[in-house]
N, C-alpha and C. Protein backbone atom coordinates (compact mmCIF):
# COMPACT_ATOMS: atom_id res chain seq x y z
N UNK A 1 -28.62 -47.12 -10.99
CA UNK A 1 -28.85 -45.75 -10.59
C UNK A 1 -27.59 -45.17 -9.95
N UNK A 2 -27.56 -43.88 -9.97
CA UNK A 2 -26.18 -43.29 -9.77
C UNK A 2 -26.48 -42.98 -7.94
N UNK A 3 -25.61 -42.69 -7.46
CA UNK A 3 -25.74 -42.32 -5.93
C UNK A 3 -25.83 -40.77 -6.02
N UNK A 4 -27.29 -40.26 -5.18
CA UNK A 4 -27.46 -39.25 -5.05
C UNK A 4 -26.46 -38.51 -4.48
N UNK A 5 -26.17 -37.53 -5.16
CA UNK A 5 -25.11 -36.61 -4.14
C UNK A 5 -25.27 -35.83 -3.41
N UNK A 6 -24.11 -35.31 -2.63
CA UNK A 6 -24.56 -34.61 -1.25
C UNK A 6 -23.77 -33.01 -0.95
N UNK A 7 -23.93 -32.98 -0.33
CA UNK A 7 -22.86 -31.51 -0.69
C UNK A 7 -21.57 -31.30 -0.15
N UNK A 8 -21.37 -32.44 0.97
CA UNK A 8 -20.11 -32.85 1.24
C UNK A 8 -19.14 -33.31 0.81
N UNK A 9 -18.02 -33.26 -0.02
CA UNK A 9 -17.59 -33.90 -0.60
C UNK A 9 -16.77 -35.45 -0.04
N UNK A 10 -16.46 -36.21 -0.55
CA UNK A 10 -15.91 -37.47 0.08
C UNK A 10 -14.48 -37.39 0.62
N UNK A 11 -14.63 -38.35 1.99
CA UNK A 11 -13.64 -37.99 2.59
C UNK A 11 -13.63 -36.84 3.66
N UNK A 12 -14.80 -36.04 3.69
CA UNK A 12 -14.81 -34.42 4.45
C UNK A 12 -16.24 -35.40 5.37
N UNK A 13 -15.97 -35.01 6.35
CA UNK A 13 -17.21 -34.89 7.17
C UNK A 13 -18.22 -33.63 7.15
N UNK A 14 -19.10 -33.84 7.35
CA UNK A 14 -19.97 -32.49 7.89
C UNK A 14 -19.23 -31.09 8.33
N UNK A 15 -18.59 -31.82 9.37
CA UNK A 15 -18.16 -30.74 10.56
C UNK A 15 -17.19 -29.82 10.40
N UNK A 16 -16.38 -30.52 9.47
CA UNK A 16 -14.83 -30.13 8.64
C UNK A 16 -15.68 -28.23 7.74
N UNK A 17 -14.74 -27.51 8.39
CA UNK A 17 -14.95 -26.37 7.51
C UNK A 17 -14.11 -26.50 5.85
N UNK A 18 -15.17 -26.08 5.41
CA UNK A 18 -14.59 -25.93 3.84
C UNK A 18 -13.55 -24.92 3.53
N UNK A 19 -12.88 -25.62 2.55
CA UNK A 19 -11.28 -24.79 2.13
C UNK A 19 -12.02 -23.54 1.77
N UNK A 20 -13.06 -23.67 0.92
CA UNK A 20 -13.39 -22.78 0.31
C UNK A 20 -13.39 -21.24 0.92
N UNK A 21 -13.90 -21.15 2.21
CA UNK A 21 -14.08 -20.47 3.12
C UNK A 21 -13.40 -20.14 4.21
N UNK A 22 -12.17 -20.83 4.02
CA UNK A 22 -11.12 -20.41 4.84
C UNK A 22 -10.06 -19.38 4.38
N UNK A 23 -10.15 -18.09 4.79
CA UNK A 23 -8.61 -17.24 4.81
C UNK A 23 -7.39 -17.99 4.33
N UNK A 24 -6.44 -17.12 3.45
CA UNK A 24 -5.37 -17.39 2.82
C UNK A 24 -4.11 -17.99 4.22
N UNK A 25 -4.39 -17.10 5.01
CA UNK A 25 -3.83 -16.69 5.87
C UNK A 25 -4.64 -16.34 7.14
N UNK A 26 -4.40 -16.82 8.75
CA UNK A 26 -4.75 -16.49 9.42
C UNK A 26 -4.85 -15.20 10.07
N UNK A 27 -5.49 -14.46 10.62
CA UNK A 27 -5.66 -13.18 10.95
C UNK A 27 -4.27 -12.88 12.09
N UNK A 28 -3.88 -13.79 13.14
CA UNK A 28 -2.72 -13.58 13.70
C UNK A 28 -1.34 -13.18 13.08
N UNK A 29 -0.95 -13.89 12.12
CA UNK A 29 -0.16 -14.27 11.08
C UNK A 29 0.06 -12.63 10.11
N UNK A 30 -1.32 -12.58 9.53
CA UNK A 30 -1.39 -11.42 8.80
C UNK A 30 -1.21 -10.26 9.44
N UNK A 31 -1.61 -10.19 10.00
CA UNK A 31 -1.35 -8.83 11.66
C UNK A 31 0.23 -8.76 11.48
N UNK A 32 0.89 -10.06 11.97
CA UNK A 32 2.13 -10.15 12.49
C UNK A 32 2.95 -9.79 11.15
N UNK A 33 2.98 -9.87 9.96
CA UNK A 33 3.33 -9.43 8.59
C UNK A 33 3.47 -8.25 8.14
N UNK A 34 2.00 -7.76 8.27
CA UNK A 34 1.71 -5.96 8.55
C UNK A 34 2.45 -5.38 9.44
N UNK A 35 2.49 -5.81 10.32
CA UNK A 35 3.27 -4.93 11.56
C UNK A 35 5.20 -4.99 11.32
N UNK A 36 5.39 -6.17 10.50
CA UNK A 36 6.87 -6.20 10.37
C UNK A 36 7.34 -5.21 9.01
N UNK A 37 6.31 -5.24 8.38
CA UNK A 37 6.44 -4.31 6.75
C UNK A 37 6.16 -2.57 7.73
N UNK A 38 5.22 -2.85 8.53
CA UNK A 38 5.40 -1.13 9.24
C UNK A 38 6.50 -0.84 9.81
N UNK A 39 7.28 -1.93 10.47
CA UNK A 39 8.28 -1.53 11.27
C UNK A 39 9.38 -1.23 10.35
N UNK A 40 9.47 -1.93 9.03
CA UNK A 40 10.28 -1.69 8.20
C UNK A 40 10.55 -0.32 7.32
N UNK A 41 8.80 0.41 7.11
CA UNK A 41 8.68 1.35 6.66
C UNK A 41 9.08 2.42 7.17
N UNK A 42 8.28 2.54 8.51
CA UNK A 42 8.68 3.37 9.43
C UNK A 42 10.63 3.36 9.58
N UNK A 43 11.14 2.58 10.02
CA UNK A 43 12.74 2.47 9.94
C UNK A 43 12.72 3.66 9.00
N UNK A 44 12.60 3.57 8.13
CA UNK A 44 13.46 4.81 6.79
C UNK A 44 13.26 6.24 7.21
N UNK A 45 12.14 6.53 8.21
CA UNK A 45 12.31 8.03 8.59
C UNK A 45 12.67 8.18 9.81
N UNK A 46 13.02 7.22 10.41
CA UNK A 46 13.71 7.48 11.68
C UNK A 46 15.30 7.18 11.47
N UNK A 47 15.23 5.85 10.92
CA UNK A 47 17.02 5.57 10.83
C UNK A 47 17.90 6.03 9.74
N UNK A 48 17.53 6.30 8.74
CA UNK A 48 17.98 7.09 7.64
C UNK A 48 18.25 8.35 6.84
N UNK A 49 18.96 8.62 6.25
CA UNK A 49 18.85 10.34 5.53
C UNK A 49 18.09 10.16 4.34
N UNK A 50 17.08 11.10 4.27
CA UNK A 50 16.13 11.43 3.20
C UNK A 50 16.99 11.77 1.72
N UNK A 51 16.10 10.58 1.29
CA UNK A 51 16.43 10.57 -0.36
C UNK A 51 16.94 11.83 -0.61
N UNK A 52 16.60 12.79 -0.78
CA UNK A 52 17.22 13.96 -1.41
C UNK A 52 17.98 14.86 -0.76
N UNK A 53 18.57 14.43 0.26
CA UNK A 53 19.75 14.58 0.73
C UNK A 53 21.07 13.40 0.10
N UNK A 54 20.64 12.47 -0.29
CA UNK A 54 21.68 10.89 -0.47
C UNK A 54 21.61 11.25 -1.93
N UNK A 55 20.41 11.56 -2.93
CA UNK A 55 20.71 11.79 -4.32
C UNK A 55 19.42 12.91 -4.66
N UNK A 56 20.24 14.26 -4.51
CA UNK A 56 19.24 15.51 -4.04
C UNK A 56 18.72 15.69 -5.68
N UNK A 57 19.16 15.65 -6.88
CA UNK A 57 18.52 15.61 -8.47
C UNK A 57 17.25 14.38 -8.66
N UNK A 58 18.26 12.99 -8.37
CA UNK A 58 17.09 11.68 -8.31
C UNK A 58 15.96 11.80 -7.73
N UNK A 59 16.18 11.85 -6.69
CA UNK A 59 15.04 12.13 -5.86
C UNK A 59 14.37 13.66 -5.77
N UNK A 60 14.34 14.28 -5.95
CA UNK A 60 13.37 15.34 -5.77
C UNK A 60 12.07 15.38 -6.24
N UNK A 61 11.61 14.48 -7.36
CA UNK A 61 10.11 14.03 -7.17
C UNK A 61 9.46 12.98 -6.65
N UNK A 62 9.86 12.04 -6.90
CA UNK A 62 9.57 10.81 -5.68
C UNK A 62 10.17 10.60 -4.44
N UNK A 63 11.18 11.41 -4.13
CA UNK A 63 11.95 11.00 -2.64
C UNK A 63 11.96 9.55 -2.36
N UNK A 64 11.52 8.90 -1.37
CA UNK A 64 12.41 7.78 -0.95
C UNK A 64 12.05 6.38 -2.18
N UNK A 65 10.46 6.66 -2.98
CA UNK A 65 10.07 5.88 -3.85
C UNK A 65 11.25 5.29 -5.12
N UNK A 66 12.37 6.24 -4.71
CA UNK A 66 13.27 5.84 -5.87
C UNK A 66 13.90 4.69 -5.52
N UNK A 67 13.83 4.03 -4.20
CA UNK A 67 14.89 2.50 -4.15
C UNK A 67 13.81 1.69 -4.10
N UNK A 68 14.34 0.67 -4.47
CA UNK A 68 13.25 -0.39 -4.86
C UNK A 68 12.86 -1.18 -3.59
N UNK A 69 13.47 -1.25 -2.66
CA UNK A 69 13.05 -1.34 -1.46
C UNK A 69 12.10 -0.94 -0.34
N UNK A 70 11.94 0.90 -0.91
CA UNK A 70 10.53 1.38 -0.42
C UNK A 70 9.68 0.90 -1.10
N UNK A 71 9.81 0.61 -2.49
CA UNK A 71 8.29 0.45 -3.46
C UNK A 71 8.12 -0.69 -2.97
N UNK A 72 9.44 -2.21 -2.83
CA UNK A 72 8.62 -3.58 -2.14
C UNK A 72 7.88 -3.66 -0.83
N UNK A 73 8.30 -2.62 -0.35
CA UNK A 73 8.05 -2.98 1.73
C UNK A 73 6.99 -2.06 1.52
N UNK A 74 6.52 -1.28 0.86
CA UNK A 74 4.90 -0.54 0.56
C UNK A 74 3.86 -2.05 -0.73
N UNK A 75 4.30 -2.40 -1.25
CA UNK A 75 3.02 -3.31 -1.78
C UNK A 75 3.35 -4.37 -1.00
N UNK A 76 4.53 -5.11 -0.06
CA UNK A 76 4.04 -5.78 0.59
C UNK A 76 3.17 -5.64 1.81
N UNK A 77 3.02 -4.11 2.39
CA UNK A 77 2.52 -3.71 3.46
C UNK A 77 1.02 -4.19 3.37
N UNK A 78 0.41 -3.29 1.63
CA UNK A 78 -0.61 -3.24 1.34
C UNK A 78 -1.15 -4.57 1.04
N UNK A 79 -0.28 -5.64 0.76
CA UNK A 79 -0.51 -7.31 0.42
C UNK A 79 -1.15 -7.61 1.71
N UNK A 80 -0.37 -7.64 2.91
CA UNK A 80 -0.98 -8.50 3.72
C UNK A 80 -2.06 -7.58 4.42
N UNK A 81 -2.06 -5.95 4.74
CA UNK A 81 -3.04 -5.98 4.81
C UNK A 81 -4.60 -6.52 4.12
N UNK A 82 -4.36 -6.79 2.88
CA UNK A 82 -5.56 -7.00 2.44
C UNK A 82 -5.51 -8.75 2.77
N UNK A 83 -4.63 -9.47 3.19
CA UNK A 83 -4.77 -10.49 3.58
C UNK A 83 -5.59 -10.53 5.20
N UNK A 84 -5.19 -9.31 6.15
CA UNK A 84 -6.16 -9.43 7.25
C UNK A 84 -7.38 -8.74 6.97
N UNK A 85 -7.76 -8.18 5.77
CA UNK A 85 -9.22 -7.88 5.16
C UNK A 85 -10.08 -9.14 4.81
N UNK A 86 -9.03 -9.66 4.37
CA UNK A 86 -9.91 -11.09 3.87
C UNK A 86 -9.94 -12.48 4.65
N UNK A 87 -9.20 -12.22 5.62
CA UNK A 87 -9.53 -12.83 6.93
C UNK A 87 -10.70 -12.79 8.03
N UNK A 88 -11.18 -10.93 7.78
CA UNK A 88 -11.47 -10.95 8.67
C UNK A 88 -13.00 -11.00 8.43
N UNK A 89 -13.11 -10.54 7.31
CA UNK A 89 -14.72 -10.01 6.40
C UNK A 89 -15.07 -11.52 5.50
N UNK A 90 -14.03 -12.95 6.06
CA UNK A 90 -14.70 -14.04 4.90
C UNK A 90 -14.12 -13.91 3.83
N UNK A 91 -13.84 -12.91 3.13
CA UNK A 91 -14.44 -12.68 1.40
C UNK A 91 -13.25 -13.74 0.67
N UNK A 92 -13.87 -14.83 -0.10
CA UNK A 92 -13.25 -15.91 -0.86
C UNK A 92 -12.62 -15.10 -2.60
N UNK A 93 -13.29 -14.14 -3.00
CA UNK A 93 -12.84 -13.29 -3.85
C UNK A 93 -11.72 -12.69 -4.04
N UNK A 94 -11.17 -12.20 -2.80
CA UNK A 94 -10.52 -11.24 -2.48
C UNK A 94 -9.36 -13.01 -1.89
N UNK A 95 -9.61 -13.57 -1.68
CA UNK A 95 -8.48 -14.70 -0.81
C UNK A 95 -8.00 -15.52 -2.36
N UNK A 96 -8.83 -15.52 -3.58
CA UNK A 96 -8.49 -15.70 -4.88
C UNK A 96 -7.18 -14.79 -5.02
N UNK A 97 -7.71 -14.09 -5.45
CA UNK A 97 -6.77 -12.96 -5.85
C UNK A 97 -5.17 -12.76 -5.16
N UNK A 98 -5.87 -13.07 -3.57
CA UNK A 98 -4.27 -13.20 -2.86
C UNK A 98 -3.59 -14.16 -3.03
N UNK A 99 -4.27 -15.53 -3.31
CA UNK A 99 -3.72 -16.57 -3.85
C UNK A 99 -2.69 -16.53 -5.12
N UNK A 100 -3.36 -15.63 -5.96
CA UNK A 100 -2.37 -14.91 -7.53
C UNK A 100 -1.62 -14.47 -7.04
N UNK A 101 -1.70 -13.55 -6.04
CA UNK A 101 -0.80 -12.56 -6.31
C UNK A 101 0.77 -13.39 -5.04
N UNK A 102 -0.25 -14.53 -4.48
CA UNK A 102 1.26 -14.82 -3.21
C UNK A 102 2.44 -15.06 -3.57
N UNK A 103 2.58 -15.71 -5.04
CA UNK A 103 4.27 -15.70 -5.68
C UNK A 103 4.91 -14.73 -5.94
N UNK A 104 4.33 -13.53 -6.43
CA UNK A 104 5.03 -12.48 -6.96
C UNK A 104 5.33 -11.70 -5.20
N UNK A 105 4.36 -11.93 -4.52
CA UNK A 105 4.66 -11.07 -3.10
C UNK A 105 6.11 -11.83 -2.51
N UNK A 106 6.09 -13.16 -2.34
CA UNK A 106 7.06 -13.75 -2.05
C UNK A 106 8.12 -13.70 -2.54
N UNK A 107 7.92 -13.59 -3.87
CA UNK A 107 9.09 -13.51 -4.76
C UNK A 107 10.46 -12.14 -5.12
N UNK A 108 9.13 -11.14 -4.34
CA UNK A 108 10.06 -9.48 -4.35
C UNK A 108 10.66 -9.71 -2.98
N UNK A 109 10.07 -10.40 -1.73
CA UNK A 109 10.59 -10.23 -0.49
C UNK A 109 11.99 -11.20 -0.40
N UNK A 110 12.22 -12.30 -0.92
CA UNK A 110 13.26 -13.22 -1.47
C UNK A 110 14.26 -12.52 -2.00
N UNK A 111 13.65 -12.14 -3.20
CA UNK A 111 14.65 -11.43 -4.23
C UNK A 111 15.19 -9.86 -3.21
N UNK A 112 14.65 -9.27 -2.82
CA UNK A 112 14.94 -7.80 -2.59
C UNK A 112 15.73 -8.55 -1.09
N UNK A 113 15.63 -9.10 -0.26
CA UNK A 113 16.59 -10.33 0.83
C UNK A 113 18.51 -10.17 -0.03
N UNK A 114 17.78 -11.25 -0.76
CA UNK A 114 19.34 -11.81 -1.44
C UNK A 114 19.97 -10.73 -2.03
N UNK A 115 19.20 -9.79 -3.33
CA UNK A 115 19.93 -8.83 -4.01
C UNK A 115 20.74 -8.04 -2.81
N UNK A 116 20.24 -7.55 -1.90
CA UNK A 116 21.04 -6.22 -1.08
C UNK A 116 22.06 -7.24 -0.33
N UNK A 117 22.05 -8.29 -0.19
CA UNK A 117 23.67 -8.71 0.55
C UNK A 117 24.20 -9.75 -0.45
N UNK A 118 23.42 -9.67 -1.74
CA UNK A 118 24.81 -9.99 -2.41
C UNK A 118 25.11 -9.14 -3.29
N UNK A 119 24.60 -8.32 -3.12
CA UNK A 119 24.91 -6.66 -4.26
C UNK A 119 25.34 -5.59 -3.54
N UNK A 120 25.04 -5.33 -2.46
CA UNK A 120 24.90 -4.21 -1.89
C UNK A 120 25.87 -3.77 -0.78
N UNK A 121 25.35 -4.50 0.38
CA UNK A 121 25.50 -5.09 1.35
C UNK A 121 27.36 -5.17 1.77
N UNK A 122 27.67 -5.91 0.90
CA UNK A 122 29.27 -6.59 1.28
C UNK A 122 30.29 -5.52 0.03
N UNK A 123 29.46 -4.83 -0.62
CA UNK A 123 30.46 -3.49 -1.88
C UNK A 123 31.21 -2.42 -1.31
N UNK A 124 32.51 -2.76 -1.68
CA UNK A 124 33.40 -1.46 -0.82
C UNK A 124 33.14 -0.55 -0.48
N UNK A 125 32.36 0.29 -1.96
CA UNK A 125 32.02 1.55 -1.92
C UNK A 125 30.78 1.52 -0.99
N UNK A 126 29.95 0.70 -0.94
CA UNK A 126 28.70 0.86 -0.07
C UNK A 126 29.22 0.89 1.30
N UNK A 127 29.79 -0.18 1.41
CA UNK A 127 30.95 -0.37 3.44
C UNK A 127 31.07 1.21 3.19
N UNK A 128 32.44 1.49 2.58
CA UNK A 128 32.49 3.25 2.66
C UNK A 128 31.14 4.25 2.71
N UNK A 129 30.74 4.16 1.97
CA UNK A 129 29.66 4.83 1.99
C UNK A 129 28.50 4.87 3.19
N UNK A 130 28.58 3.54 3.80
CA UNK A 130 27.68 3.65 5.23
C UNK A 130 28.69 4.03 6.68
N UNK A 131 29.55 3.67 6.47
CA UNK A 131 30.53 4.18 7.19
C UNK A 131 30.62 5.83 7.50
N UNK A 132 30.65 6.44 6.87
CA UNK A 132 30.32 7.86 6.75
C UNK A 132 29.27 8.39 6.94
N UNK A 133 27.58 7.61 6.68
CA UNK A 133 26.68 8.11 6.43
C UNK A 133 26.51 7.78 8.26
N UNK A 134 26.80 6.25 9.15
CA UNK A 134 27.05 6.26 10.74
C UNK A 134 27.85 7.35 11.53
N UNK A 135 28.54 8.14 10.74
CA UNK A 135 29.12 9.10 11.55
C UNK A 135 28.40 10.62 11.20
N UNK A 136 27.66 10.60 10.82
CA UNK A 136 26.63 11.86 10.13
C UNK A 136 25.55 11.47 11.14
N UNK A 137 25.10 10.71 11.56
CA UNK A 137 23.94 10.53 12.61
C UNK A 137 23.16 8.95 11.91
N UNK A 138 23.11 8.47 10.57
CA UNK A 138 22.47 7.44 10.28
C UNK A 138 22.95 6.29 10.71
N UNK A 139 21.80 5.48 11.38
CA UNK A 139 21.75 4.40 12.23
C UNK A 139 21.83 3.05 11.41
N UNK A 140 22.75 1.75 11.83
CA UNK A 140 23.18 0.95 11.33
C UNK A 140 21.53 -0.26 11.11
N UNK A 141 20.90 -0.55 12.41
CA UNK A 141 20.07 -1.19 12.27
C UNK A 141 19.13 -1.53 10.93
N UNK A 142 18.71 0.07 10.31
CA UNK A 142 17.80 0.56 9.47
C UNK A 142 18.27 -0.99 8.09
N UNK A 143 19.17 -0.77 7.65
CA UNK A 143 19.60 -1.44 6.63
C UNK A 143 18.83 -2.83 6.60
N UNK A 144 18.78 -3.54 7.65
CA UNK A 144 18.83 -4.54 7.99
C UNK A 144 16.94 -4.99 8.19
N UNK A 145 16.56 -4.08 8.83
CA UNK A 145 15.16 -3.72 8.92
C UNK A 145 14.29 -3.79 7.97
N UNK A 146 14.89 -3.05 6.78
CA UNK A 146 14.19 -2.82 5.66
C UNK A 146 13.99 -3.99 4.55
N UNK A 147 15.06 -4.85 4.97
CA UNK A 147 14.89 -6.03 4.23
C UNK A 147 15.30 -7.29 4.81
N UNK A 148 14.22 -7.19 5.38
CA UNK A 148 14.04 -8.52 6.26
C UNK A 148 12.93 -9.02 6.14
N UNK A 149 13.52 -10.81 5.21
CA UNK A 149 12.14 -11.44 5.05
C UNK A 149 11.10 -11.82 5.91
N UNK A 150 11.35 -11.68 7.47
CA UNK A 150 10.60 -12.14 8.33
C UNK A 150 9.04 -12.50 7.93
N UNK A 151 8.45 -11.00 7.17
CA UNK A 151 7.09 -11.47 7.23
C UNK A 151 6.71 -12.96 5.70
N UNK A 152 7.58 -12.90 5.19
CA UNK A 152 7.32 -13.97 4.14
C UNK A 152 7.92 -15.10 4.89
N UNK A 153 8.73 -15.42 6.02
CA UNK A 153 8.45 -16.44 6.61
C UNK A 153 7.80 -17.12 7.79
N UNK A 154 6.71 -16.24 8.19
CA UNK A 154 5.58 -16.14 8.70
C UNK A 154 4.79 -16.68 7.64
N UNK A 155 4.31 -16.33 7.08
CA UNK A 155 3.60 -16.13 5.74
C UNK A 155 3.83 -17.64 5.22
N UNK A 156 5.39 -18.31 4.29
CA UNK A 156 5.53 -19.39 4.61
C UNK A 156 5.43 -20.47 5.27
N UNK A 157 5.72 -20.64 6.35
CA UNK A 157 4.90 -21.59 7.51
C UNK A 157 3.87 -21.55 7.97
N UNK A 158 3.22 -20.39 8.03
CA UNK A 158 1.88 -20.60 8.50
C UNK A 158 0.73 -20.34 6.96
N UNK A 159 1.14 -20.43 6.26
CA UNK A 159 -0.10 -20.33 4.87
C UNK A 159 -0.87 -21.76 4.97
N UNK A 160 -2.19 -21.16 4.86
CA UNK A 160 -3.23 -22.62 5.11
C UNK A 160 -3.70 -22.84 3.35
N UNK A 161 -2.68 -22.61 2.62
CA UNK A 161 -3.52 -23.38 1.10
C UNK A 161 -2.85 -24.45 1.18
């Protein structure tokens, strides 16, 4: 006869909460993610000149949506919030899905990191170009703000899959 089974699986005690039901991400963690993608967002209208002042044709229908840096630091905003949604409401559905989607989130915050200081960042014309744009009133910090992996290494060390 086979051994009746149980709903515990082997190796797990009783007491042990199931993976199943645990958040991608802890609710501290996710907070702390959100709040670094806000601080980042926010940066662009305080420390910077508005898109259509910097490229007044490009930008005049999307404004700042034209660097790829607002579009990452807005779906990563919206990433981890829905990571402290699904922290906070249980939902294993929704912690699926974040599970899909955690490479590609990681992978723009990495990539959009490296591209701007090894593209951007250290280019004559850009040095010139911020150089000028600090003596017009735009603040040096902003740059730096905006792409900063911090919350993907939060996110990294503390991910409970």
């Amino acid at each position: 006869l086979a051994p009746a089974r149980t709903s515990t699986p082997p190796g797990r005690s009783a007491t042990q909460p199931s993976l199943a039901h645990m958040p991608l991400v802890s609710l501290p963690v996710s907070a702390i993610c959100a709040l670094s993608q806000c601080v980042a967002l926010f940066s662009t209208f305080f420390f910077s000149a508005p898109a259509t002042v910097l490229l007044p044709e490009t930008a005049r229908f999307v404004g700042r949506f034209i660097w790829l840096t607002f579009q990452t630091n807005w779906m990563l905003l919206f990433y981890y919030v829905l990571c402290c949604a699904a922290s906070v409401f249980s939902l294993p559905l929704l912690d699926g899905i974040l599970i899909g989607l955690f490479p590609l989130a990681f992978a723009l915050a990495i990539f959009l990191t490296a591209a701007y200081y090894a593209l951007d960042h250290f280019n004559p014309e850009q040095v010139l170009r911020r150089a000028t744009m600090s003596k017009n009133g735009s603040q040096k910090p902003n740059r730096h703000l905006l792409r900063s992996p911090t919350s993907e290494s939060y996110q990294g060390i503390f991910c409970s899959t």
